[in-house]
N, C-alpha and C. Protein backbone atom coordinates (compact mmCIF):
# COMPACT_ATOMS: atom_id res chain seq x y z
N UNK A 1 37.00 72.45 -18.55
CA UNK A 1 36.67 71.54 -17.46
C UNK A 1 36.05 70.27 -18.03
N UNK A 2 36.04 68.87 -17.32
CA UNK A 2 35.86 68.04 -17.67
C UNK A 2 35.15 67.04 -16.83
N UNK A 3 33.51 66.53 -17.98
CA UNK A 3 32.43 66.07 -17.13
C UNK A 3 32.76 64.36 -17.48
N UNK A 4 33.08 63.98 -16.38
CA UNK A 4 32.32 62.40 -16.77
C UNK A 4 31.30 62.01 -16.16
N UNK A 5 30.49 61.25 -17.16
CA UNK A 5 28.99 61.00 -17.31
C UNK A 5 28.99 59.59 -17.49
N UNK A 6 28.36 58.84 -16.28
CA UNK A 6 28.36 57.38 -16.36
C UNK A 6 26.94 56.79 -16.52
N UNK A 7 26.71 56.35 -17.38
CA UNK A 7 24.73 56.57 -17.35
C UNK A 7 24.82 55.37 -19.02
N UNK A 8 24.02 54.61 -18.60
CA UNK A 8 23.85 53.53 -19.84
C UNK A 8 22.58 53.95 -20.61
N UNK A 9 21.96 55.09 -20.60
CA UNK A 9 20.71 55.80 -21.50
C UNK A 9 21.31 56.05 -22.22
N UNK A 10 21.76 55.52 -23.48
CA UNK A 10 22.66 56.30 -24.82
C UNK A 10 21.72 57.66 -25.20
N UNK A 11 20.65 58.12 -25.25
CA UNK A 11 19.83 59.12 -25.42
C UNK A 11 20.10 59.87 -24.43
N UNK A 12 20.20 59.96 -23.26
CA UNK A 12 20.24 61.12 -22.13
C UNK A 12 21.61 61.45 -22.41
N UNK A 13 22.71 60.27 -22.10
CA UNK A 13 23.73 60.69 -22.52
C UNK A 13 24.70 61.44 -23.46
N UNK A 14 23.32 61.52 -24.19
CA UNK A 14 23.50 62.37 -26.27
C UNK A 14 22.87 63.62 -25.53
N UNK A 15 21.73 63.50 -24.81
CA UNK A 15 21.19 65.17 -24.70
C UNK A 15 21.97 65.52 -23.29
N UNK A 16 22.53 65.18 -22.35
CA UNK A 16 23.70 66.01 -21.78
C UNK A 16 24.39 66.58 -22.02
N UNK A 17 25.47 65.40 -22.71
CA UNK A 17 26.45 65.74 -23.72
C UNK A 17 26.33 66.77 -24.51
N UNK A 18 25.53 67.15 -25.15
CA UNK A 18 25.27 68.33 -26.08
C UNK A 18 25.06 69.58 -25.17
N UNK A 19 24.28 69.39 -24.18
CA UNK A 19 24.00 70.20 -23.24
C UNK A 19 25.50 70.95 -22.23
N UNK A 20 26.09 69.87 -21.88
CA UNK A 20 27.34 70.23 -21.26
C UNK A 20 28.43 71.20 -22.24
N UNK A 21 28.37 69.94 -23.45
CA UNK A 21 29.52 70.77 -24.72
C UNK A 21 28.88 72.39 -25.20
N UNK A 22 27.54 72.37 -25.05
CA UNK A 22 27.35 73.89 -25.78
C UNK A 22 28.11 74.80 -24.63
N UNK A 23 28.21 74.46 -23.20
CA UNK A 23 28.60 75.20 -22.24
C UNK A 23 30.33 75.42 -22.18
N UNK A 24 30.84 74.71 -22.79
CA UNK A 24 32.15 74.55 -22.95
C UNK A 24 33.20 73.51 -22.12
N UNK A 25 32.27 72.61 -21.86
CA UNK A 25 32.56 71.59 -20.91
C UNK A 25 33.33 70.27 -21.59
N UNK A 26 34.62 70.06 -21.60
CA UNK A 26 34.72 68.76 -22.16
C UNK A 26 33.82 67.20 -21.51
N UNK A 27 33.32 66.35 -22.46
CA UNK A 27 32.71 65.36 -21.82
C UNK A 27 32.95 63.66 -22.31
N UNK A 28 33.41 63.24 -21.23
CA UNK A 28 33.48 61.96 -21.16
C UNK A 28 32.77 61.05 -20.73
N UNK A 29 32.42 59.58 -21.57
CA UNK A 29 31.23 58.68 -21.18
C UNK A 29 31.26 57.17 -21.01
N UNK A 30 30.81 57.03 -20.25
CA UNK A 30 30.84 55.32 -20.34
C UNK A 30 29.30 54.80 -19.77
N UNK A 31 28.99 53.44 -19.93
CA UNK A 31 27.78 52.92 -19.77
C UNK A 31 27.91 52.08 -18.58
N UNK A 32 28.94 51.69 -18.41
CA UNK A 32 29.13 50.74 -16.77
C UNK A 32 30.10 51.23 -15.96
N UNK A 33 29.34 50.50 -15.20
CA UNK A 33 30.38 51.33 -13.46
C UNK A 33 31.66 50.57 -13.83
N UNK A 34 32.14 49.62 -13.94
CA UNK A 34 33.71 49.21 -14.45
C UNK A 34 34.34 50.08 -15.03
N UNK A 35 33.77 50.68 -16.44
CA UNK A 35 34.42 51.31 -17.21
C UNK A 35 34.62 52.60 -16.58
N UNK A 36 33.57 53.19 -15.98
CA UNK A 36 32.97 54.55 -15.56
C UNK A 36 34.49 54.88 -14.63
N UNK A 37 34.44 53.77 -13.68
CA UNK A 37 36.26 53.93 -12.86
C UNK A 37 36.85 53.97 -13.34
N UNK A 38 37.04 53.47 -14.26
CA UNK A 38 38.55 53.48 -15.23
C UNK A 38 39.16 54.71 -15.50
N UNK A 39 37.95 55.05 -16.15
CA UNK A 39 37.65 56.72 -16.74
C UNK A 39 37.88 57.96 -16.05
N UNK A 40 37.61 57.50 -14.62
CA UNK A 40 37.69 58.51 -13.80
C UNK A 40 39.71 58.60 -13.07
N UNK A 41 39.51 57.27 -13.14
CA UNK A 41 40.98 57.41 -12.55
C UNK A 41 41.99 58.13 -14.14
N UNK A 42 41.48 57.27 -15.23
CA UNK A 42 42.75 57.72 -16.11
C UNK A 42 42.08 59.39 -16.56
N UNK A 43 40.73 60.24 -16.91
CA UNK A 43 40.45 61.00 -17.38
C UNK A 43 40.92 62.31 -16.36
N UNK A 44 40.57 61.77 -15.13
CA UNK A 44 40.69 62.89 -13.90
C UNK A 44 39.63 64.04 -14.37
N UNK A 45 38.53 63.62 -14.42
CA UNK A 45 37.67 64.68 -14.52
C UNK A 45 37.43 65.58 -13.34
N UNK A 46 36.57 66.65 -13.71
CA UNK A 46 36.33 67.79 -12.63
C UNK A 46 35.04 67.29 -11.98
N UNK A 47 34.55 66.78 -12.69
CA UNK A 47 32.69 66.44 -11.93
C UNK A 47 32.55 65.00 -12.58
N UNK A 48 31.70 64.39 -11.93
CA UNK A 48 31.55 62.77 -12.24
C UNK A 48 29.43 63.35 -12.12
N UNK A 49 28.82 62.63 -13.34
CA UNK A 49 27.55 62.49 -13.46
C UNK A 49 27.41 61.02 -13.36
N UNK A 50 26.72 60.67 -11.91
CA UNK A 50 26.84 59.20 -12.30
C UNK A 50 25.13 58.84 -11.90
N UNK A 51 25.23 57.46 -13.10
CA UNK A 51 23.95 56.85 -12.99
C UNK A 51 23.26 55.76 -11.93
N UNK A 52 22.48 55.87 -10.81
CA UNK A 52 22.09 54.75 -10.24
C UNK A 52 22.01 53.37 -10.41
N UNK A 53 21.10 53.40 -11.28
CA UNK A 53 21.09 51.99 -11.65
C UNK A 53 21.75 51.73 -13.56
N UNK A 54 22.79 51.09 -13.25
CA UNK A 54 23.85 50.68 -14.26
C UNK A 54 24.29 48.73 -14.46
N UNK A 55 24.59 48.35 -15.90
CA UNK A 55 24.16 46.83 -16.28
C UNK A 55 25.20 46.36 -15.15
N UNK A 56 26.27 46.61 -14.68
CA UNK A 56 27.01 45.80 -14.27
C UNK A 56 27.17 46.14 -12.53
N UNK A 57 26.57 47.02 -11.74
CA UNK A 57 27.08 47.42 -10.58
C UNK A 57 25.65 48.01 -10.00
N UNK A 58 25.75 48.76 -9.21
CA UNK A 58 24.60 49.83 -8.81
C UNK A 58 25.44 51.35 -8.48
N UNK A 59 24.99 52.36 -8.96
CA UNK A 59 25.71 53.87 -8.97
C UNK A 59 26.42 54.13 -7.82
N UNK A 60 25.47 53.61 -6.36
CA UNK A 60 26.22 53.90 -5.02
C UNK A 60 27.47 52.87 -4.59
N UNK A 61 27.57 51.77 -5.31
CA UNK A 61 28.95 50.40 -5.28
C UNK A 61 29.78 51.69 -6.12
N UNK A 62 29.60 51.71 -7.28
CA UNK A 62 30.68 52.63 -8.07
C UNK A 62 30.93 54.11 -7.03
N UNK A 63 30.28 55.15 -6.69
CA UNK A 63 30.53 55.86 -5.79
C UNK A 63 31.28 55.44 -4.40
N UNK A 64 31.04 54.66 -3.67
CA UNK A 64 31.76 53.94 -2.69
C UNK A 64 33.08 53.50 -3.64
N UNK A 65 33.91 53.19 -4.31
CA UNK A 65 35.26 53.27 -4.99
C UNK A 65 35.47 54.13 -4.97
N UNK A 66 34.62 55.07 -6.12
CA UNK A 66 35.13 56.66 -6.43
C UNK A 66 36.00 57.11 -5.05
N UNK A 67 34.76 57.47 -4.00
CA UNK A 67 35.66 57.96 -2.64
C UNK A 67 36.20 57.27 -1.70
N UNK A 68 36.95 56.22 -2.02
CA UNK A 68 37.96 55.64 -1.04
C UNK A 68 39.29 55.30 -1.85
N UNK A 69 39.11 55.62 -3.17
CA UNK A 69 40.66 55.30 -3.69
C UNK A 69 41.09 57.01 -4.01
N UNK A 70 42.16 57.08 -3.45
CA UNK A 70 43.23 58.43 -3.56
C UNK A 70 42.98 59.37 -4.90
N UNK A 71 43.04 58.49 -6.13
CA UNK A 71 43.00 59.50 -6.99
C UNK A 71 41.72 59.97 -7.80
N UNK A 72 40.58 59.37 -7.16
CA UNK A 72 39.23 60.12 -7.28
C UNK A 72 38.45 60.57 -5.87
N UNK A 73 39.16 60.70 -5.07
CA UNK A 73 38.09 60.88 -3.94
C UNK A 73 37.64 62.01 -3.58
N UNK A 74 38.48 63.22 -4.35
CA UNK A 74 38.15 64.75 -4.35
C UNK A 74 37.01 64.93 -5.35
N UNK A 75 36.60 63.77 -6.09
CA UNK A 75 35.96 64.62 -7.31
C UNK A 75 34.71 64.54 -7.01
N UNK A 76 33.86 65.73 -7.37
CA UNK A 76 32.68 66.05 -6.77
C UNK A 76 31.46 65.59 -7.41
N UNK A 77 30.36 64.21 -7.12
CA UNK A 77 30.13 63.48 -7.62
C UNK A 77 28.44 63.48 -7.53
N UNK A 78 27.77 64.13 -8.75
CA UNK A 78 26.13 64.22 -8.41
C UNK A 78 25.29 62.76 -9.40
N UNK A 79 24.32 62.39 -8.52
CA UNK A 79 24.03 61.27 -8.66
C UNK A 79 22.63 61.42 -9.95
N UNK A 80 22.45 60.35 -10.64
CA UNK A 80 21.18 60.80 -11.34
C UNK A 80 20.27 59.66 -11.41
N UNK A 81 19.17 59.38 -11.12
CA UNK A 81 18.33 58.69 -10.92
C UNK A 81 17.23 58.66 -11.79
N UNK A 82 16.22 57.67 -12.25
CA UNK A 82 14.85 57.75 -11.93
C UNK A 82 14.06 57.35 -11.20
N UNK A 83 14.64 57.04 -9.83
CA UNK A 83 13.86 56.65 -9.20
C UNK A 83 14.28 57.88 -7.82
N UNK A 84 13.02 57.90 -7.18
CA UNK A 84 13.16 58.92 -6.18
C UNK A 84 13.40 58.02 -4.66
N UNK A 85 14.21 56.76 -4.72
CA UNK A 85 13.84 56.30 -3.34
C UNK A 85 14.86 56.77 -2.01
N UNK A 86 14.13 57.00 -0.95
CA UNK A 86 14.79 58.21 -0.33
C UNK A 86 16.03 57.26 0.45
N UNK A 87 15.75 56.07 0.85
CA UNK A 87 16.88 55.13 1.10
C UNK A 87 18.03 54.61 0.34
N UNK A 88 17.96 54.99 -0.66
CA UNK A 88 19.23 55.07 -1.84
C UNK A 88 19.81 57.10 -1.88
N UNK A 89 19.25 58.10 -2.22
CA UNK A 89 19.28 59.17 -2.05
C UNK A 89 20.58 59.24 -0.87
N UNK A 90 19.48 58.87 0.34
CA UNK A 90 20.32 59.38 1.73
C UNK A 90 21.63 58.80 1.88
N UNK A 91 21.77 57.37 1.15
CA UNK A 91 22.85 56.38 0.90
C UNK A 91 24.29 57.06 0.58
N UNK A 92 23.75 57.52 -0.74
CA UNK A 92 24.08 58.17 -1.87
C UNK A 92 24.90 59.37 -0.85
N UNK A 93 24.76 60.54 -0.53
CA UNK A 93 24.18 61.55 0.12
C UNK A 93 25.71 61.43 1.48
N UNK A 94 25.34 60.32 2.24
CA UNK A 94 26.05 59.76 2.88
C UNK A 94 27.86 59.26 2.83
N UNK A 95 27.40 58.46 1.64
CA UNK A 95 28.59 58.25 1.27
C UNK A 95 29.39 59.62 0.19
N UNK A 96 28.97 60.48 0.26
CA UNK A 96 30.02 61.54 -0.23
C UNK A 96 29.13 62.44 -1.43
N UNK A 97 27.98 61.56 -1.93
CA UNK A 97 27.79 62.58 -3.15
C UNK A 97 26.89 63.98 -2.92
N UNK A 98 27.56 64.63 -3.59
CA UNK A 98 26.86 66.46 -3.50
C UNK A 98 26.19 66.60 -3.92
N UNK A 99 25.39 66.07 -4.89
CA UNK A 99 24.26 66.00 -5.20
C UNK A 99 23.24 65.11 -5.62
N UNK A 100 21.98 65.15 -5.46
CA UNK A 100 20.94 64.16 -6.12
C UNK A 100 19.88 64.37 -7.33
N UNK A 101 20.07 63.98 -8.38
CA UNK A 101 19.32 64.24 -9.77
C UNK A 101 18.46 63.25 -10.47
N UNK A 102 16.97 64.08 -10.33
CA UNK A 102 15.83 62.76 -10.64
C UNK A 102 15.70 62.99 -11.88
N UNK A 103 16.15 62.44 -13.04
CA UNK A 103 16.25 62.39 -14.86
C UNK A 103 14.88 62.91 -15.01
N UNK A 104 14.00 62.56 -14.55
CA UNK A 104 12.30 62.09 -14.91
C UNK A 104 12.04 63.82 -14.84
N UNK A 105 12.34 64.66 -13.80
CA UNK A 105 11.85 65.89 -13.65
C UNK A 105 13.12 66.95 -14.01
N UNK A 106 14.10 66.87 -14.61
CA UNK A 106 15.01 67.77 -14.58
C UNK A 106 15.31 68.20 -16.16
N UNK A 107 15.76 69.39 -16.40
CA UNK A 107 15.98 69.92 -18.02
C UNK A 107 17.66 69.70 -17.91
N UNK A 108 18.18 69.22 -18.81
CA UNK A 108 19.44 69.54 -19.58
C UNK A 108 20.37 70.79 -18.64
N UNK A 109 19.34 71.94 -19.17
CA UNK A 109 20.03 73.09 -19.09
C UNK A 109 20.30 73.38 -17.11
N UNK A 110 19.33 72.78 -16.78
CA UNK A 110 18.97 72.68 -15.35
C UNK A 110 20.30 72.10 -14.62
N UNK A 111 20.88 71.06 -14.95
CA UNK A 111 22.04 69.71 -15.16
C UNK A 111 23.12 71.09 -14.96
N UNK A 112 23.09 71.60 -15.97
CA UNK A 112 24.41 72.57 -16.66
C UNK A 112 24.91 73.83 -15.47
N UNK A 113 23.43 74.18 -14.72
CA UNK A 113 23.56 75.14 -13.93
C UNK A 113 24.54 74.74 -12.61
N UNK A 114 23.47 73.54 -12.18
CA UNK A 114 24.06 72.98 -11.20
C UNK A 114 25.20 72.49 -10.92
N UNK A 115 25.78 72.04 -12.15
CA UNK A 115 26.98 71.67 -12.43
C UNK A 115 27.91 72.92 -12.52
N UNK A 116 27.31 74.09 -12.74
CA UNK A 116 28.73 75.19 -13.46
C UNK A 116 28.49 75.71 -11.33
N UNK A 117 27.23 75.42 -10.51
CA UNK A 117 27.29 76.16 -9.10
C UNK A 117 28.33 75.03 -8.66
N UNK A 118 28.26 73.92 -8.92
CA UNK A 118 28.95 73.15 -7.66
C UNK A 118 30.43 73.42 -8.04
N UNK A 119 31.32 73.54 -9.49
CA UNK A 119 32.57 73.84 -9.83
C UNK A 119 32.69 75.35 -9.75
N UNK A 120 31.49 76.21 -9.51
CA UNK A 120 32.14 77.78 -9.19
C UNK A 120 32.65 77.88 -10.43
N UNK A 121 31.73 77.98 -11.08
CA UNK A 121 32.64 78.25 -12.71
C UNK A 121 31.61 79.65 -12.94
């Protein structure tokens, strides 16, 4: 199965990544919401990890694409934050994503669970 992870923290993105791959997860990455679409349309991943606040967009502009173009709008898309603001969350939430993830309080392995409940793996 296959994670893309859109998040411009080159460090979180190294301890996911490791975190996802020990699980047997293939993983794909990018740092901006431009690229992050790209990725998603040409990679067709199973789960999208995407980052809130990103250099070129904001996480919920990139999510609003994700689910209105045909060939990502099935993919099941948990959001990751550090910020807890509940008017972005509910946004978020709203527009399609299954889940909400605050970086600041969450483990790796924590990421991995949630991710293997929402694909039923």
């Amino acid at each position: 199965m296959k994670i893309l992870l859109i998040d411009d923290d080159e460090s979180l993105v190294t301890v996911f990544s490791t975190a996802l791959k020990k699980e047997g997860f293939d993983v794909v990455s990018d740092g901006t919401g431009e690229g992050g679409l790209e990725k998603a349309k040409n990679e067709k991943p199973d789960l999208v990890l995407l980052d809130q606040v990103l250099p070129d967009t904001s996480g919920n502009e990139v999510l609003k694409s994700l689910k209105t173009e045909d060939a990502t709008k099935n993919i099941p898309i948990v959001m990751l934050s550090n910020f807890s603001q509940e008017e972005l969350v509910k946004q978020a939430i709203d527009q399609g994503a299954v889940d909400y993830v605050f970086k600041y309080q969450v483990e790796p392995k924590d990421v991995v669970d949630k991710i293997n409940g929402i694909l039923n793996k």
